[in-house]
PDB file of N, CA and C in Angstrom:
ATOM      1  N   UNK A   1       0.822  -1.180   0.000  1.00  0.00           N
ATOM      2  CA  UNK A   1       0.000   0.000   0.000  1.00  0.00           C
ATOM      3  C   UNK A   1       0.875   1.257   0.000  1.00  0.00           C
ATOM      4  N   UNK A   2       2.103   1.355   1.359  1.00  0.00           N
ATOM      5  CA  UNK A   2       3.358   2.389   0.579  1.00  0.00           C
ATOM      6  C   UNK A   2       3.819   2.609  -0.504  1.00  0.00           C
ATOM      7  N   UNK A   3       3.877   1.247  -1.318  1.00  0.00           N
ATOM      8  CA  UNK A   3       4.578   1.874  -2.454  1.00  0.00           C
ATOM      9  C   UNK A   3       3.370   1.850  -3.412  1.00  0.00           C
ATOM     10  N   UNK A   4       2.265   1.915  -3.298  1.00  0.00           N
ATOM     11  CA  UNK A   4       1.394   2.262  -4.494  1.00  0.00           C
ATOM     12  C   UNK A   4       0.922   3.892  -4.201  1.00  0.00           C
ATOM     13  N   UNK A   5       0.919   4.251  -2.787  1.00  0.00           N
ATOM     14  CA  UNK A   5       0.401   5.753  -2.625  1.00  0.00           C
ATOM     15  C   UNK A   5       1.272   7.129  -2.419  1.00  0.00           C
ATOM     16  N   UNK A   6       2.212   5.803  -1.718  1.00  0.00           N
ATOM     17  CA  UNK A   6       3.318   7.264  -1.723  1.00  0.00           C
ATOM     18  C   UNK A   6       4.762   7.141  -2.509  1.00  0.00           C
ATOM     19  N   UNK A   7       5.624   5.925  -2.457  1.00  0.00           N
ATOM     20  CA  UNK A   7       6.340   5.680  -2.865  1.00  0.00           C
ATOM     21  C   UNK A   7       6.797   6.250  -4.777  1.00  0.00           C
ATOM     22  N   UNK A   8       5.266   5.829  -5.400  1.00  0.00           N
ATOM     23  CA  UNK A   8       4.868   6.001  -6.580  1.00  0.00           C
ATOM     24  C   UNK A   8       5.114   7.266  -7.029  1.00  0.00           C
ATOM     25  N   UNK A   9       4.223   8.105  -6.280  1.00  0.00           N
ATOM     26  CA  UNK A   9       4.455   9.860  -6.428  1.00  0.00           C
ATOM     27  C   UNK A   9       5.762  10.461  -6.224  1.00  0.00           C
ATOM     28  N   UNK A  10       6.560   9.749  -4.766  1.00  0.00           N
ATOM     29  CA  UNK A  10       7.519  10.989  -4.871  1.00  0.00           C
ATOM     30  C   UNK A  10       9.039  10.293  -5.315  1.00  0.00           C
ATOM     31  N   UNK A  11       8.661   8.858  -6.081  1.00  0.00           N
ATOM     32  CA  UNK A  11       9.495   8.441  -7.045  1.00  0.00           C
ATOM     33  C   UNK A  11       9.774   8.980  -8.275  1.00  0.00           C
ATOM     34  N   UNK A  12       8.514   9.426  -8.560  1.00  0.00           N
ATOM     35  CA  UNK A  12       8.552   9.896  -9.903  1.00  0.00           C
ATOM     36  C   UNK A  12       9.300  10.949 -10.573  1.00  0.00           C
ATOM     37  N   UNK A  13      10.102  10.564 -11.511  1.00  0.00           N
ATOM     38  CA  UNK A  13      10.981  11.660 -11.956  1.00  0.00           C
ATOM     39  C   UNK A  13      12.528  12.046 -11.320  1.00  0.00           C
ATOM     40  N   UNK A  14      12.536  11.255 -10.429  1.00  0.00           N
ATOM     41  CA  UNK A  14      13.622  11.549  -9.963  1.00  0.00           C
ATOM     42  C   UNK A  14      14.580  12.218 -10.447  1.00  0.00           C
ATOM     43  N   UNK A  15      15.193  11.202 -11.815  1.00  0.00           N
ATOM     44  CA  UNK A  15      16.394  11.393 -12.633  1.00  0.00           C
ATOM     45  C   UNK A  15      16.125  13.234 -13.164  1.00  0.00           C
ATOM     46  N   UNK A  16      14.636  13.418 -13.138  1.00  0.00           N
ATOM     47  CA  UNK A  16      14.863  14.734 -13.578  1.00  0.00           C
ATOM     48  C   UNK A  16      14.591  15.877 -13.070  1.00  0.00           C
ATOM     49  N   UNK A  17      14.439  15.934 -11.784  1.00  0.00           N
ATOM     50  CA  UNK A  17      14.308  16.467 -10.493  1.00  0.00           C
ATOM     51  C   UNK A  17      15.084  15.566  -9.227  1.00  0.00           C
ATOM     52  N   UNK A  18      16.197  16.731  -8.768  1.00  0.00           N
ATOM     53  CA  UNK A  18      16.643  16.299  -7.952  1.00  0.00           C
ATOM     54  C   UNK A  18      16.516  17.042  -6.165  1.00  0.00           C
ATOM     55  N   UNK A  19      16.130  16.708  -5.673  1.00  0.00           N
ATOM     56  CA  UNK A  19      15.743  17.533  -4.323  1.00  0.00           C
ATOM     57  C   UNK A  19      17.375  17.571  -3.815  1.00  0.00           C
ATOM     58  N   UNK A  20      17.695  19.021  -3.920  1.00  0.00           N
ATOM     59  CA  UNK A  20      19.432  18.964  -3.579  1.00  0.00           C
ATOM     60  C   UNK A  20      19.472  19.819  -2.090  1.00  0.00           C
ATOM     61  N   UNK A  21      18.340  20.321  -2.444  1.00  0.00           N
ATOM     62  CA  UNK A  21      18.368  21.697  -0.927  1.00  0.00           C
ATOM     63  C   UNK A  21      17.794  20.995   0.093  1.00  0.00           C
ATOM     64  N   UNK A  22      18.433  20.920   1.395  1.00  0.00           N
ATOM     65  CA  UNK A  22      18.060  20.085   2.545  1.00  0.00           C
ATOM     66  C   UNK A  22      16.330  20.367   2.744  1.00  0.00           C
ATOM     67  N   UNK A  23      16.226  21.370   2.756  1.00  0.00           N
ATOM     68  CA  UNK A  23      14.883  21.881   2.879  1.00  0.00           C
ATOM     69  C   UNK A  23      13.817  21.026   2.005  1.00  0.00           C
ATOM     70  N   UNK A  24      14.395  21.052   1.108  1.00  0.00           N
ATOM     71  CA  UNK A  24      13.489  20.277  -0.197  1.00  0.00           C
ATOM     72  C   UNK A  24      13.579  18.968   0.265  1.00  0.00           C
ATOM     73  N   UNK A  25      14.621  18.118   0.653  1.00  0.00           N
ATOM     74  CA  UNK A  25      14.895  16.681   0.981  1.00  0.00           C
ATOM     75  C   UNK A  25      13.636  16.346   2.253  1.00  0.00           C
ATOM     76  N   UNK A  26      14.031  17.337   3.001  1.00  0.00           N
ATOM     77  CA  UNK A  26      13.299  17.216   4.243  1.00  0.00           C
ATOM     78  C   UNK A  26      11.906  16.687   4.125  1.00  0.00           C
ATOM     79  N   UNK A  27      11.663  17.810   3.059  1.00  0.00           N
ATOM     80  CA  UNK A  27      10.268  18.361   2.773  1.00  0.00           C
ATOM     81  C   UNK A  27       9.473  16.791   2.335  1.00  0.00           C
ATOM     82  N   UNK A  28      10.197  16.279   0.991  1.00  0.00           N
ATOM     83  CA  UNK A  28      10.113  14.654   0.671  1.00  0.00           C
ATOM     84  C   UNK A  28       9.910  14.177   1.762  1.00  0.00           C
ATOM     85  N   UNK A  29      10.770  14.178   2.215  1.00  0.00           N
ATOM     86  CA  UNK A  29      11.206  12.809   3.095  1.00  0.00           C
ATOM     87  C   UNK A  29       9.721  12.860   4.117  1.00  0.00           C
ATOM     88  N   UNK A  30       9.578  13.712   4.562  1.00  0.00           N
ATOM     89  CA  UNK A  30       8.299  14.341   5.526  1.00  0.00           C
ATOM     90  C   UNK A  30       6.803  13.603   4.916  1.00  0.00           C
ATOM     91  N   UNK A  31       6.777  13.469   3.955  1.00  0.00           N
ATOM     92  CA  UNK A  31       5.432  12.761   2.811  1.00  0.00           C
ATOM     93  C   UNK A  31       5.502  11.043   3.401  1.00  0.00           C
ATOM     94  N   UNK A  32       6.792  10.263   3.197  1.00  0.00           N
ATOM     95  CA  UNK A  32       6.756   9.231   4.182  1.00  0.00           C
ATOM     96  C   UNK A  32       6.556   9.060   5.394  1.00  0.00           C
ATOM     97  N   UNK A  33       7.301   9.837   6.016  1.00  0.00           N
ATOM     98  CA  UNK A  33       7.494   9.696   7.692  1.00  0.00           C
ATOM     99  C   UNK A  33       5.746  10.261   7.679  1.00  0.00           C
ATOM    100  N   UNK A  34       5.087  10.906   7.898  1.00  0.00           N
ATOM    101  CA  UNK A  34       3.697  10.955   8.002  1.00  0.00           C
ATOM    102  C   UNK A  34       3.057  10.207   7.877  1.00  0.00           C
ATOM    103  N   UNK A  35       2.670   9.268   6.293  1.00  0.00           N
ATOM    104  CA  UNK A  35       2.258   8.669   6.400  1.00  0.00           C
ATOM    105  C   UNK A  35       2.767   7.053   6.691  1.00  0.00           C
ATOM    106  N   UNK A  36       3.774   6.748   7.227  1.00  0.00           N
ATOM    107  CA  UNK A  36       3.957   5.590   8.035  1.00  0.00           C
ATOM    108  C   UNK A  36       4.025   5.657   9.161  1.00  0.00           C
ATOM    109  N   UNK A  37       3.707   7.164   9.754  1.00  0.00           N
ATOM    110  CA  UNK A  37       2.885   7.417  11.733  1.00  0.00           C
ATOM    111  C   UNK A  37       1.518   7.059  11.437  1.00  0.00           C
ATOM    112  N   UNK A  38       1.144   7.063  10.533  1.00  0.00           N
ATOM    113  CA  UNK A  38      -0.679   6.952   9.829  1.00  0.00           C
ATOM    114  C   UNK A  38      -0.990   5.446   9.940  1.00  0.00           C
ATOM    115  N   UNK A  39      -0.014   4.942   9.460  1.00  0.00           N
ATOM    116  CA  UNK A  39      -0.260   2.931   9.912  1.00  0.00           C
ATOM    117  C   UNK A  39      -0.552   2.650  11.047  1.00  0.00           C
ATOM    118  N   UNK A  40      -1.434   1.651  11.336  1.00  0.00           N
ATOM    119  CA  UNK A  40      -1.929   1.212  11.917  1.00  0.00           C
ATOM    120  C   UNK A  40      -0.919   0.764  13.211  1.00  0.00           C
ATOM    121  N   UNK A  41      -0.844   1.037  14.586  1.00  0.00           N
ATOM    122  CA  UNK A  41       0.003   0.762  14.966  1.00  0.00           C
ATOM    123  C   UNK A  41       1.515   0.983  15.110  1.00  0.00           C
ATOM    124  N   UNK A  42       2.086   2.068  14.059  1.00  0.00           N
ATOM    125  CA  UNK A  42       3.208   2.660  13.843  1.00  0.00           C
ATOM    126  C   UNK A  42       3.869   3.861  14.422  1.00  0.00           C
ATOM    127  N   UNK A  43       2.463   4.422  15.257  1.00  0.00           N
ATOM    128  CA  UNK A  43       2.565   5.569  15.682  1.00  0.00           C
ATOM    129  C   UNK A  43       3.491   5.922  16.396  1.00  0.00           C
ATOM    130  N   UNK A  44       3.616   5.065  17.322  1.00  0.00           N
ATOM    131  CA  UNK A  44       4.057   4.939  19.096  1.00  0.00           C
ATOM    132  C   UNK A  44       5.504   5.106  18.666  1.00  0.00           C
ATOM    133  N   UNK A  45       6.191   4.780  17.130  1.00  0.00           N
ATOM    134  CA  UNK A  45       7.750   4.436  17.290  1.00  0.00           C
ATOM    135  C   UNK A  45       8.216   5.582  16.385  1.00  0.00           C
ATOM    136  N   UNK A  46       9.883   6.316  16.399  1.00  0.00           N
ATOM    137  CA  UNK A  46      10.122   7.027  16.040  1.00  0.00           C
ATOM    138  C   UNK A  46      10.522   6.519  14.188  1.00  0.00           C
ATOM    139  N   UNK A  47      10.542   7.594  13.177  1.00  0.00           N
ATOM    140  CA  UNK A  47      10.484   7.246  11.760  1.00  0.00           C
ATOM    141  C   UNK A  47      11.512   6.231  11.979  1.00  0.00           C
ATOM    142  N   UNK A  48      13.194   6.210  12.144  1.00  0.00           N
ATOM    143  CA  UNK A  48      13.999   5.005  11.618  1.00  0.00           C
ATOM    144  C   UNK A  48      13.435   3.664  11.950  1.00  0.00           C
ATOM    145  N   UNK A  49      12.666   3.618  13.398  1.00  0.00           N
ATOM    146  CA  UNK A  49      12.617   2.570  13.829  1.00  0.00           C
ATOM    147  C   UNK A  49      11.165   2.069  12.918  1.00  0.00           C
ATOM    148  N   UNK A  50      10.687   2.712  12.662  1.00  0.00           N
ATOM    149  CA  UNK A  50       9.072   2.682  11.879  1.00  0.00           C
ATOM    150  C   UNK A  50       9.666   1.764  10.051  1.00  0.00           C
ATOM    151  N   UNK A  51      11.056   2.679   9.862  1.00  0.00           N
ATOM    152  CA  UNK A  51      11.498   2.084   8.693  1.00  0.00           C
ATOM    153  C   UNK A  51      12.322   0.860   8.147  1.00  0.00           C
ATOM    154  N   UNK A  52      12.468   0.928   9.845  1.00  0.00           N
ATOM    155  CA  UNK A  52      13.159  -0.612   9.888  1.00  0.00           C
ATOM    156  C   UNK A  52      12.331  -1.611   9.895  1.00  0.00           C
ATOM    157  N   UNK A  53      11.078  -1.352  10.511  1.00  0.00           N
ATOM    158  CA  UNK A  53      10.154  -2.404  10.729  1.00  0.00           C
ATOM    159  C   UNK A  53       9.252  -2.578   9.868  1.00  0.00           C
ATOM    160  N   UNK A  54       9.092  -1.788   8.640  1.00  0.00           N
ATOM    161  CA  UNK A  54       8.237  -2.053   7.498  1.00  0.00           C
ATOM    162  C   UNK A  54       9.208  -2.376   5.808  1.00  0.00           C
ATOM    163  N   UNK A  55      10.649  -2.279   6.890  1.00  0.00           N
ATOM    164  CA  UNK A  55      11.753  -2.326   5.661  1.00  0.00           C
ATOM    165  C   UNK A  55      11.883  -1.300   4.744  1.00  0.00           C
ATOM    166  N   UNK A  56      11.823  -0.594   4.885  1.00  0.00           N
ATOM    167  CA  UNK A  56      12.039   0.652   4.191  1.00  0.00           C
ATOM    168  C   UNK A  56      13.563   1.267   3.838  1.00  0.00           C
ATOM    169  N   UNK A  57      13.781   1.911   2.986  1.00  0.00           N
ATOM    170  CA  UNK A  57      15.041   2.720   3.144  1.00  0.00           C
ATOM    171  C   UNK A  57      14.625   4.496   3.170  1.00  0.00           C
ATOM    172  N   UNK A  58      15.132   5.074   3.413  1.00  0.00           N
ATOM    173  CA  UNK A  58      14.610   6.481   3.392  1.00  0.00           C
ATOM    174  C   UNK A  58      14.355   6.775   2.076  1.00  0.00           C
ATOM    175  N   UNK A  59      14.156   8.009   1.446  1.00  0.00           N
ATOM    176  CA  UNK A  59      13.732   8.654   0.538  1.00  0.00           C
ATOM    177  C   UNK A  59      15.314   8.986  -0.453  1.00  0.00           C
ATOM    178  N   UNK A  60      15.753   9.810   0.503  1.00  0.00           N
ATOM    179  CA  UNK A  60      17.241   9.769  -0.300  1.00  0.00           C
ATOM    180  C   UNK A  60      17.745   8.821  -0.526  1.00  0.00           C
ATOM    181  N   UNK A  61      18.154   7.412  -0.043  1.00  0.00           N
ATOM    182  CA  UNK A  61      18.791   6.760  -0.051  1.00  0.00           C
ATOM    183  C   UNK A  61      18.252   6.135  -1.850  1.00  0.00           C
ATOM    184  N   UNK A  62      16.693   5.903  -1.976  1.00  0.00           N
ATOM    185  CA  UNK A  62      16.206   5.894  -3.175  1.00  0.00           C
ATOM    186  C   UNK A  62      16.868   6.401  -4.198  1.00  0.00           C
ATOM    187  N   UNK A  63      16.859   7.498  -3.947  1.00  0.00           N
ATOM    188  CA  UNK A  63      17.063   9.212  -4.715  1.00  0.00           C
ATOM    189  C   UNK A  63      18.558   8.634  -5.448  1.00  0.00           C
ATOM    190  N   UNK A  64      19.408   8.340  -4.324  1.00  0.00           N
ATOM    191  CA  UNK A  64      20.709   7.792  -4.584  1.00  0.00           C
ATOM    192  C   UNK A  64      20.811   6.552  -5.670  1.00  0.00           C
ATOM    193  N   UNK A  65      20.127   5.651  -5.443  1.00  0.00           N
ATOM    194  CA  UNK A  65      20.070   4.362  -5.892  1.00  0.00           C
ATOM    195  C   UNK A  65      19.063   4.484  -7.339  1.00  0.00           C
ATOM    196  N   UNK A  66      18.473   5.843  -7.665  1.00  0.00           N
ATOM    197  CA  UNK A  66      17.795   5.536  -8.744  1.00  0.00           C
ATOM    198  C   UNK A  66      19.037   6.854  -9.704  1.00  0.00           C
ATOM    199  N   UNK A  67      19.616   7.728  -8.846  1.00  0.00           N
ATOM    200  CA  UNK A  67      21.081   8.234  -9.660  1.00  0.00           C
ATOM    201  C   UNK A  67      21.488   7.328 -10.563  1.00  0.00           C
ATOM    202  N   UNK A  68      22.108   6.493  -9.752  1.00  0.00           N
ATOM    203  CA  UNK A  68      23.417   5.631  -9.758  1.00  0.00           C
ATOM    204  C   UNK A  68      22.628   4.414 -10.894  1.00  0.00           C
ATOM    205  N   UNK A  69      21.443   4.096 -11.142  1.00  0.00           N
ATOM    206  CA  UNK A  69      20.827   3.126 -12.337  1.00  0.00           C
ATOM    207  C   UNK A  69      21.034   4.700 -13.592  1.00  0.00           C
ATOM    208  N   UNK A  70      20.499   5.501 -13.462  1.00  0.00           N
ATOM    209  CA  UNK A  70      20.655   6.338 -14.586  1.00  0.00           C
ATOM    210  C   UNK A  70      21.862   6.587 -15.039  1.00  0.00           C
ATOM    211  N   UNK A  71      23.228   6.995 -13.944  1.00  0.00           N
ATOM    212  CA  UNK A  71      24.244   7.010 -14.621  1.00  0.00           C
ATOM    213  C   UNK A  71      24.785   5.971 -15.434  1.00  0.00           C
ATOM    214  N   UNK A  72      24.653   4.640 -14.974  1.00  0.00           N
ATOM    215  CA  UNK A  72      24.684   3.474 -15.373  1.00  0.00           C
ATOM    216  C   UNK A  72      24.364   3.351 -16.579  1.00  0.00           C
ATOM    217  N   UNK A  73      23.258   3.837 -17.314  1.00  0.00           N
ATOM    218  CA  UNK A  73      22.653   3.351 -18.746  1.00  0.00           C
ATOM    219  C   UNK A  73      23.175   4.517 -19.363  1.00  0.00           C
ATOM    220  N   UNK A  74      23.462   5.829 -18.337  1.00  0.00           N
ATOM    221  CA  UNK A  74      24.330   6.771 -19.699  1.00  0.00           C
ATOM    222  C   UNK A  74      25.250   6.325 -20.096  1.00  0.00           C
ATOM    223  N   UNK A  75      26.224   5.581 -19.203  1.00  0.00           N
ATOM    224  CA  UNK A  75      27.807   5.149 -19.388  1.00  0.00           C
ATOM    225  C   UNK A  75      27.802   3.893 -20.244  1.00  0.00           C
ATOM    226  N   UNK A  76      26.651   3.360 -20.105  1.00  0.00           N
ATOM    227  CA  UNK A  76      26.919   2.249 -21.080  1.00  0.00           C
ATOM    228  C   UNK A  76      25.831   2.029 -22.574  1.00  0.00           C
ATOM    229  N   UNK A  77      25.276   3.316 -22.761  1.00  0.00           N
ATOM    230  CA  UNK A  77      24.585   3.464 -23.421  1.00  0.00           C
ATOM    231  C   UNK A  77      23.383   2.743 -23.992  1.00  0.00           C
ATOM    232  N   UNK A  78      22.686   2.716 -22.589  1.00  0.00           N
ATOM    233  CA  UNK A  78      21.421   2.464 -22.143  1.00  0.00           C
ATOM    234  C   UNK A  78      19.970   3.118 -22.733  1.00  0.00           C
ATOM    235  N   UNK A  79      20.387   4.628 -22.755  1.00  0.00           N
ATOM    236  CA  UNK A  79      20.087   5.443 -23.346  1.00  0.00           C
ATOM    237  C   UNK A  79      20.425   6.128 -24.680  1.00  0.00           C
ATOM    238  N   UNK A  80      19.716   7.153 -25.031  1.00  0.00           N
ATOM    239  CA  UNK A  80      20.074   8.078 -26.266  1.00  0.00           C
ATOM    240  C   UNK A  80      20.553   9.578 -25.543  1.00  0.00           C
ATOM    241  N   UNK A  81      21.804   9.542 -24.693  1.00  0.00           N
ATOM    242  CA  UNK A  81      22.391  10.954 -24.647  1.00  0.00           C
ATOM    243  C   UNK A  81      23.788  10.505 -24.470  1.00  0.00           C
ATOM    244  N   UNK A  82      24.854  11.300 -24.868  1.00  0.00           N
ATOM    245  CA  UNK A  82      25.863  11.185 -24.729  1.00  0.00           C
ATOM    246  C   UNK A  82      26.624  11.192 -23.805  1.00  0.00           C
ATOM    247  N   UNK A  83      27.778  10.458 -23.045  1.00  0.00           N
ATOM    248  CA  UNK A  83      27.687  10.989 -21.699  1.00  0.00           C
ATOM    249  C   UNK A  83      28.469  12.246 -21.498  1.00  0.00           C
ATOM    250  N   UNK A  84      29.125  12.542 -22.758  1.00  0.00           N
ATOM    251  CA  UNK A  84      29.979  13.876 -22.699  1.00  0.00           C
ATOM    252  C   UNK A  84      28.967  15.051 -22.441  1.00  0.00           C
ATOM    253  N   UNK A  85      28.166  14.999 -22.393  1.00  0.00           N
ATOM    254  CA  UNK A  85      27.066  16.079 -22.215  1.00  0.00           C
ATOM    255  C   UNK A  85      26.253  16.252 -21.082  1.00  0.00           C
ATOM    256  N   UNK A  86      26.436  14.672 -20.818  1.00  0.00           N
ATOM    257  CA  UNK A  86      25.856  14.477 -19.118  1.00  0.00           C
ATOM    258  C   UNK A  86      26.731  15.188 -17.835  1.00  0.00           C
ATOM    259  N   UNK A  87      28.186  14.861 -17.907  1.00  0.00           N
ATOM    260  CA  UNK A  87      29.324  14.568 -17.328  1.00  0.00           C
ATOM    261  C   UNK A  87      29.848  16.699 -17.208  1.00  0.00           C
ATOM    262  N   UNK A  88      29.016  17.076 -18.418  1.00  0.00           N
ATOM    263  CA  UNK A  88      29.886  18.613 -18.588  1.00  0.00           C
ATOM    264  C   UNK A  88      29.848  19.600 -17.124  1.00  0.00           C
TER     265      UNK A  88
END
């Protein structure tokens, strides 16, 4: 149910929006931690421990891990852009 309501939305686009300003990260990250105090029972525990127990990784850590697949298909030409243009 996380990853169909929230996960979904503030996945989207990543590669072309990047939340770089802490403020902005926060701001993300804040859309989870809410609604996994909203679960049933989740309330009582603080977010890491909430994310450990539904397995979660944070928001950035995503953010990171969906980088690092995009750089991946530039460098090996996965895609249609060059990486000299990516890389400038």
């Amino acid at each position: 149910m996380l990853f169909t309501h929230v996960r979904s939305l503030v996945e989207y686009n990543y590669t072309v929006w990047s939340a770089h300003l802490k403020h902005d990260v926060n701001y993300i990250e804040s859309v989870q931690r809410r609604f996994t105090k909203h679960l049933s029972g989740f309330g009582k525990y603080t977010y890491s421990i909430r994310l450990e127990l539904l397995n979660l990784p944070r928001l950035e850590l995503c953010r990171l891990y969906f980088h690092l697949i995009w750089a991946y298909k530039i460098i090996f030409g996965y895609v249609d852009m060059r990486s000299d243009d990516f890389w400038c």
